[in-house]
N, C-alpha and C. Protein backbone atom coordinates (compact mmCIF):
# COMPACT_ATOMS: atom_id res chain seq x y z
N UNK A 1 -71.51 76.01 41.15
CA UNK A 1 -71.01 74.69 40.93
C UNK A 1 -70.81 74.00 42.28
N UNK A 2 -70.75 72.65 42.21
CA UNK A 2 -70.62 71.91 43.38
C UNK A 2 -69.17 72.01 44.00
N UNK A 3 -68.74 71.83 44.97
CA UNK A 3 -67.37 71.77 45.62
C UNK A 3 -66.43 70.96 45.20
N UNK A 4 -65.37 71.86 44.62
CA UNK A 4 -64.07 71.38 43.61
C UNK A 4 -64.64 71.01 41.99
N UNK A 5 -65.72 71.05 41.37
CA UNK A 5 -66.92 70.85 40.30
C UNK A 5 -65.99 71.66 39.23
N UNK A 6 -65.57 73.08 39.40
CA UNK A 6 -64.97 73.90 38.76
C UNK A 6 -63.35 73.80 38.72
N UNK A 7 -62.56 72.89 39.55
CA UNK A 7 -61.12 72.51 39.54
C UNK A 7 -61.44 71.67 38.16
N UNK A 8 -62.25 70.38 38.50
CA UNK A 8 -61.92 69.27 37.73
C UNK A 8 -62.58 69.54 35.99
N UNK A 9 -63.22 70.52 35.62
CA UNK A 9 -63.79 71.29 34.61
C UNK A 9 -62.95 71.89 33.72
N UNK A 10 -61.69 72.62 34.89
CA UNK A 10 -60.66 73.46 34.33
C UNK A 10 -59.73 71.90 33.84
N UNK A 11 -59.64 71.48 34.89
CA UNK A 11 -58.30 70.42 34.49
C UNK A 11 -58.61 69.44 33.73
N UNK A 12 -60.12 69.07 33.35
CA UNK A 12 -60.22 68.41 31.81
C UNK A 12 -60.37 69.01 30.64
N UNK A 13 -60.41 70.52 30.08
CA UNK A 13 -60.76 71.27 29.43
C UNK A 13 -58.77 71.59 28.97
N UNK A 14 -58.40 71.65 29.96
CA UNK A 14 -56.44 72.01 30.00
C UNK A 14 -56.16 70.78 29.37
N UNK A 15 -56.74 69.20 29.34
CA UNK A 15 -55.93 67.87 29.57
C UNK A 15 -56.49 68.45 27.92
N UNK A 16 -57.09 68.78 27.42
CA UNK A 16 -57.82 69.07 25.77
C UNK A 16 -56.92 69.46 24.98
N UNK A 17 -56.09 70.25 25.88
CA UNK A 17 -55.21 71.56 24.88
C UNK A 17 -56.03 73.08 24.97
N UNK A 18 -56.84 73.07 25.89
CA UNK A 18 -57.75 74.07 25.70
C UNK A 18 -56.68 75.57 26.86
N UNK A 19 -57.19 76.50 26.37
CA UNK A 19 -56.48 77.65 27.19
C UNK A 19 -57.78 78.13 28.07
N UNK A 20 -57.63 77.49 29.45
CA UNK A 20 -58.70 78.04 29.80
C UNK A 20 -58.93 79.06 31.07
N UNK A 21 -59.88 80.19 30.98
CA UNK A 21 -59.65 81.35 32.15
C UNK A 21 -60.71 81.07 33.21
N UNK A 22 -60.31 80.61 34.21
CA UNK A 22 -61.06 80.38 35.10
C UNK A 22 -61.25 82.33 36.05
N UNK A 23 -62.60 82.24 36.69
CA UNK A 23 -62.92 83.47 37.22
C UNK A 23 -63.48 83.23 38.33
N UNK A 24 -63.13 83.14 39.83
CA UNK A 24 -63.78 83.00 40.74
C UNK A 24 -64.32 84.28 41.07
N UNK A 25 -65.83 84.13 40.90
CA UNK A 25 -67.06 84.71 41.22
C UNK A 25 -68.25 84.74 42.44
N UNK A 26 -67.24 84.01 43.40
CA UNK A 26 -68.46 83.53 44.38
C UNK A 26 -68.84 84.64 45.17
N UNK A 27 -68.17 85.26 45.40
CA UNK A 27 -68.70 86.68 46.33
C UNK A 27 -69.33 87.31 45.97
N UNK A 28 -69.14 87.87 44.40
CA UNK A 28 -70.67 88.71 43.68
C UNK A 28 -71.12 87.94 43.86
N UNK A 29 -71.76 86.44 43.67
CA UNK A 29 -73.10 85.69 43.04
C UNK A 29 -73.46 85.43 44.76
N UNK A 30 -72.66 85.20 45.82
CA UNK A 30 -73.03 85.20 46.93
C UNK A 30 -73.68 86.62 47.56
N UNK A 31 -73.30 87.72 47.17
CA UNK A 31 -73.86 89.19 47.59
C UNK A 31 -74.77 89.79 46.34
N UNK A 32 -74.46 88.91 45.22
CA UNK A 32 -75.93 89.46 43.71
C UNK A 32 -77.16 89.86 44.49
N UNK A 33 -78.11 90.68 43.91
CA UNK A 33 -78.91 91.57 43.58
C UNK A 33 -79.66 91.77 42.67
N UNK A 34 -81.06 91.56 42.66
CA UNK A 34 -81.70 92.61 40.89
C UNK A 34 -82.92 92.63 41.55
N UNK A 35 -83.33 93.07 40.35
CA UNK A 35 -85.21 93.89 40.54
C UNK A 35 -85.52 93.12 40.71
N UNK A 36 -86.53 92.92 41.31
CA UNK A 36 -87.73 91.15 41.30
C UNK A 36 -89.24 92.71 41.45
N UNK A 37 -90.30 91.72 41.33
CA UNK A 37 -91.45 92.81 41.50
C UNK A 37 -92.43 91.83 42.02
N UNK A 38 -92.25 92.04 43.44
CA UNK A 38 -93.03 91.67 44.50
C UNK A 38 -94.48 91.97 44.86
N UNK A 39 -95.30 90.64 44.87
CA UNK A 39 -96.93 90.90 45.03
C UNK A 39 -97.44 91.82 45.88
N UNK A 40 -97.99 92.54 45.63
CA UNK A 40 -98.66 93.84 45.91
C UNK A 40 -97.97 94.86 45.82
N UNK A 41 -97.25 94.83 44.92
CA UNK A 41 -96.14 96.22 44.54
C UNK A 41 -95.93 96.39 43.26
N UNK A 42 -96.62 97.74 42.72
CA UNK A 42 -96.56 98.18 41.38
C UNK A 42 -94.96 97.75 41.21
N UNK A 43 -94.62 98.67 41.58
CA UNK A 43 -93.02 98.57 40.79
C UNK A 43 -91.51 97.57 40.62
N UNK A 44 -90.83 97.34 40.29
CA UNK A 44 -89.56 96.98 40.90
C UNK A 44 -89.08 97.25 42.29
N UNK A 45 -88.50 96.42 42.83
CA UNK A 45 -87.65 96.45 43.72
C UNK A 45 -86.03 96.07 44.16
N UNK A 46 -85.29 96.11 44.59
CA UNK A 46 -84.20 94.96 44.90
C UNK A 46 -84.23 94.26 45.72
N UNK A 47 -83.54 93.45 45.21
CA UNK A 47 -84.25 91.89 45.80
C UNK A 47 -82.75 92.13 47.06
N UNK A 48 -83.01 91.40 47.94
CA UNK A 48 -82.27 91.01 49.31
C UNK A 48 -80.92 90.28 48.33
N UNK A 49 -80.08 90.07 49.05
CA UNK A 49 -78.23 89.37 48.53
C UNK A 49 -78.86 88.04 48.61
N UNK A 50 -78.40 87.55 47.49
CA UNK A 50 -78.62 85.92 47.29
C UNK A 50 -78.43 84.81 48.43
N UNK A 51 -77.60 85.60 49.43
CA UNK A 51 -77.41 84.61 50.44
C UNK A 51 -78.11 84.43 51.35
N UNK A 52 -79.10 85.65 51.12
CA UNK A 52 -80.29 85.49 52.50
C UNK A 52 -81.70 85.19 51.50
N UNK A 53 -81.99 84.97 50.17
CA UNK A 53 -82.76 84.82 49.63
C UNK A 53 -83.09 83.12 49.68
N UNK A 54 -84.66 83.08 50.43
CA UNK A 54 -84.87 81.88 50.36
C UNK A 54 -85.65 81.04 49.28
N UNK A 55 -86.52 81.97 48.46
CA UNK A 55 -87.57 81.44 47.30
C UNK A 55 -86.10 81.29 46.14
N UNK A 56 -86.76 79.63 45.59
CA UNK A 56 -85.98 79.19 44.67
C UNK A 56 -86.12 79.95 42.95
N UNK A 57 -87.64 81.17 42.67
CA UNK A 57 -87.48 81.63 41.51
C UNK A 57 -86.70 82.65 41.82
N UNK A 58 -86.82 83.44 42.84
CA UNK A 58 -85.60 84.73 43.37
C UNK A 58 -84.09 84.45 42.73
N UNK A 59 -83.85 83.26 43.57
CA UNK A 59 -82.45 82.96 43.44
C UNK A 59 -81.96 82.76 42.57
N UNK A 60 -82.91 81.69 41.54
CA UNK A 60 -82.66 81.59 40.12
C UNK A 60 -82.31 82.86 39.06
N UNK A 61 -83.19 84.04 39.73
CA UNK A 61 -83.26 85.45 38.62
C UNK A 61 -81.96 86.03 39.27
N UNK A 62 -81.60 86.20 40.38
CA UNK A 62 -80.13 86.64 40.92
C UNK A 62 -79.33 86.34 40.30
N UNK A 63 -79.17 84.93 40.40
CA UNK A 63 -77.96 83.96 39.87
C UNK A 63 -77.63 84.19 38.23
N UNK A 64 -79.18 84.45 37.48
CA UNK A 64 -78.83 84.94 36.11
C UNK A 64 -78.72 85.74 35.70
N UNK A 65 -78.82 87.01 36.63
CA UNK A 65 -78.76 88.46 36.11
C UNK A 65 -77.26 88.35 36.42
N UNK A 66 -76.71 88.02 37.56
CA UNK A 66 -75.18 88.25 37.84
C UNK A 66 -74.45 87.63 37.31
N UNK A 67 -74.96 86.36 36.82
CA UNK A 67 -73.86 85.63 35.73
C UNK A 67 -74.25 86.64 34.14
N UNK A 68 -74.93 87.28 33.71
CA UNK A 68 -75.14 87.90 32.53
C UNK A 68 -74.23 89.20 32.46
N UNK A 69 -74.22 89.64 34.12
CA UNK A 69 -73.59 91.36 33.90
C UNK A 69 -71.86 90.65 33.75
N UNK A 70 -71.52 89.54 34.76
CA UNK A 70 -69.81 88.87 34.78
C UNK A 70 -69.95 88.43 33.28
N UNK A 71 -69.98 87.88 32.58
CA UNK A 71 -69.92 87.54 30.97
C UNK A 71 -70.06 88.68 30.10
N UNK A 72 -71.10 89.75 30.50
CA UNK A 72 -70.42 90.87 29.59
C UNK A 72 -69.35 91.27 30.11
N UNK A 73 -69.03 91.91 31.28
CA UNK A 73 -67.68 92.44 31.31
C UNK A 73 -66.08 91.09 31.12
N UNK A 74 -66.37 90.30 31.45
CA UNK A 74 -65.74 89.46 30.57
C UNK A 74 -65.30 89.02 29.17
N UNK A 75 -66.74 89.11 28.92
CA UNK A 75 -66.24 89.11 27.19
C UNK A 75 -65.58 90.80 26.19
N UNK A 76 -65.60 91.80 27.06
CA UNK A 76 -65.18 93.17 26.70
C UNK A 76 -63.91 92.61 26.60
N UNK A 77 -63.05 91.87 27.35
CA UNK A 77 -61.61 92.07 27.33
C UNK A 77 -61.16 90.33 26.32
N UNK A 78 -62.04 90.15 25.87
CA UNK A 78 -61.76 88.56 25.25
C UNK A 78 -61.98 89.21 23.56
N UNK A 79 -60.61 89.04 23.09
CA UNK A 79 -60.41 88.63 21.10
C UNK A 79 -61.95 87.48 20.70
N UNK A 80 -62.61 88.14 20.49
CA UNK A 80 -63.59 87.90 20.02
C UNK A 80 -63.31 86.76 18.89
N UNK A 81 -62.48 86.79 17.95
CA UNK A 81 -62.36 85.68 17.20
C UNK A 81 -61.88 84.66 18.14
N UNK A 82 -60.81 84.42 19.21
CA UNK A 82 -60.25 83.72 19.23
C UNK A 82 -60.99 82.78 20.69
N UNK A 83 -62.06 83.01 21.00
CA UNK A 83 -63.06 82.11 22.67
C UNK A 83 -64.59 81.42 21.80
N UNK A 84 -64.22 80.80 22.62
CA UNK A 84 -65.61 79.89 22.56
C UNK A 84 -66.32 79.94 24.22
N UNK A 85 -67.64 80.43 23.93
CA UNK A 85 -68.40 80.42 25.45
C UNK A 85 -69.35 79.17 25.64
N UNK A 86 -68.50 78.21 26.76
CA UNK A 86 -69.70 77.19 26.64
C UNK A 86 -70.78 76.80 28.46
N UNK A 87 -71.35 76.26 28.40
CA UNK A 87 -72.22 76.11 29.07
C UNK A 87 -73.28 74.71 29.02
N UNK A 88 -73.49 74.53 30.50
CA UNK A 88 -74.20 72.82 29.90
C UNK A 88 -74.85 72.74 31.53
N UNK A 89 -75.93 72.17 31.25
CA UNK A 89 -76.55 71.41 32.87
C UNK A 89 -76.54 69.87 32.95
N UNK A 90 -75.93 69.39 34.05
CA UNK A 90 -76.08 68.16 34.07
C UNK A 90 -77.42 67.54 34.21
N UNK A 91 -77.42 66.02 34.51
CA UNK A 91 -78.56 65.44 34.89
C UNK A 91 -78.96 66.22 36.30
N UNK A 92 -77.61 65.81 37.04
CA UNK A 92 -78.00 66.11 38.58
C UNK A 92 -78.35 67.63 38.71
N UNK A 93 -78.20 68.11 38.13
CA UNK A 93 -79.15 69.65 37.90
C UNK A 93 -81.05 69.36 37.49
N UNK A 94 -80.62 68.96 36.89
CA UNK A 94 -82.38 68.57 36.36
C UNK A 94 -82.99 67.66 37.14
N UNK A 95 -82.31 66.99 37.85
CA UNK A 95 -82.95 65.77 39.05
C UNK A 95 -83.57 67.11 40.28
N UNK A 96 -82.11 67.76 40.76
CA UNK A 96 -82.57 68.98 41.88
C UNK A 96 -83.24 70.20 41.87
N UNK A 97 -83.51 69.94 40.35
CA UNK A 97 -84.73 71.45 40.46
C UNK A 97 -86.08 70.58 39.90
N UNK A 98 -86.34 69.21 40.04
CA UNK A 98 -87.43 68.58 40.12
C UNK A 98 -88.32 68.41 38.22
N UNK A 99 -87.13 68.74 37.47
CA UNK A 99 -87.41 68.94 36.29
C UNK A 99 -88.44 68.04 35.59
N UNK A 100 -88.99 67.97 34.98
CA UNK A 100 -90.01 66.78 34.50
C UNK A 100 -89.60 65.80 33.60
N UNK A 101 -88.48 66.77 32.61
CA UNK A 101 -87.72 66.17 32.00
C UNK A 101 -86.65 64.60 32.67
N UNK A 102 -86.34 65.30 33.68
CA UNK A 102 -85.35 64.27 34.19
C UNK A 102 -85.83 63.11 34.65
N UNK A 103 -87.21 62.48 34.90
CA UNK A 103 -87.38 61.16 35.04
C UNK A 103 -87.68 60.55 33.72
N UNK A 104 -88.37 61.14 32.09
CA UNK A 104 -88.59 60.57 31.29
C UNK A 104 -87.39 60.57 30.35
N UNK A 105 -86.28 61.43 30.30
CA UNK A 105 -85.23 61.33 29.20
C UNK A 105 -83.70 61.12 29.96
N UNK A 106 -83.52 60.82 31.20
CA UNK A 106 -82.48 60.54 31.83
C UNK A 106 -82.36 59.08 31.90
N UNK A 107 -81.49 59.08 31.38
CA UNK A 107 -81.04 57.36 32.26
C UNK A 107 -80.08 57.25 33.33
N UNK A 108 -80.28 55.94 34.36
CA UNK A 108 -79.19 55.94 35.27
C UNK A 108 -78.29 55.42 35.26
């Protein structure tokens, strides 16, 4: 998320009535890790810490393997009846990864 992106998220989600658990994660997703399988190499590998990873599909597969393993162990300790898991991309997400979508269905 962008800087303070995740304060103002929590504190309109709270202004709701909502009970909400915020989890600062930046150090795993800054030191994340996973297989990638690099050209001219049969097998898997591990990929370098997200913070020195410069290719934007790398980072992308980091960023989602480590947000997938934090949400399972997260949701182990969450009353299953009682959470809702939500998730959303903005425009300005789809503008910065050059989406195709974002010049024909965005407005400004």
């Amino acid at each position: 998320m962008r800087k303070n992106e995740s304060t103002l998220v929590v504190k309109a989600l709270k202004n709701l009535g909502l009970d909400v658990k915020r989890v600062d994660c930046a150090y795993r997703f800054l030191n994340g890790k996973t297989w990638v399988h690099l050209e001219g190499c049969k097998n898997a590998q591990l990929s370098e810490c997200l913070n020195t990873v410069v290719d934007p599909e790398q980072k992308r597969r980091i960023i989602g393997d480590v947000f997938m393993h934090i949400m399972s162990e997260l949701l182990n300790d969450l009353d299953k009846d009682k959470f809702v898991l939500a998730q959303g991309t903005l425009a300005p997400d789809l503008i910065e990864s050059g989406s195709k979508l974002s010049s024909s269905m965005l407005t400004p």
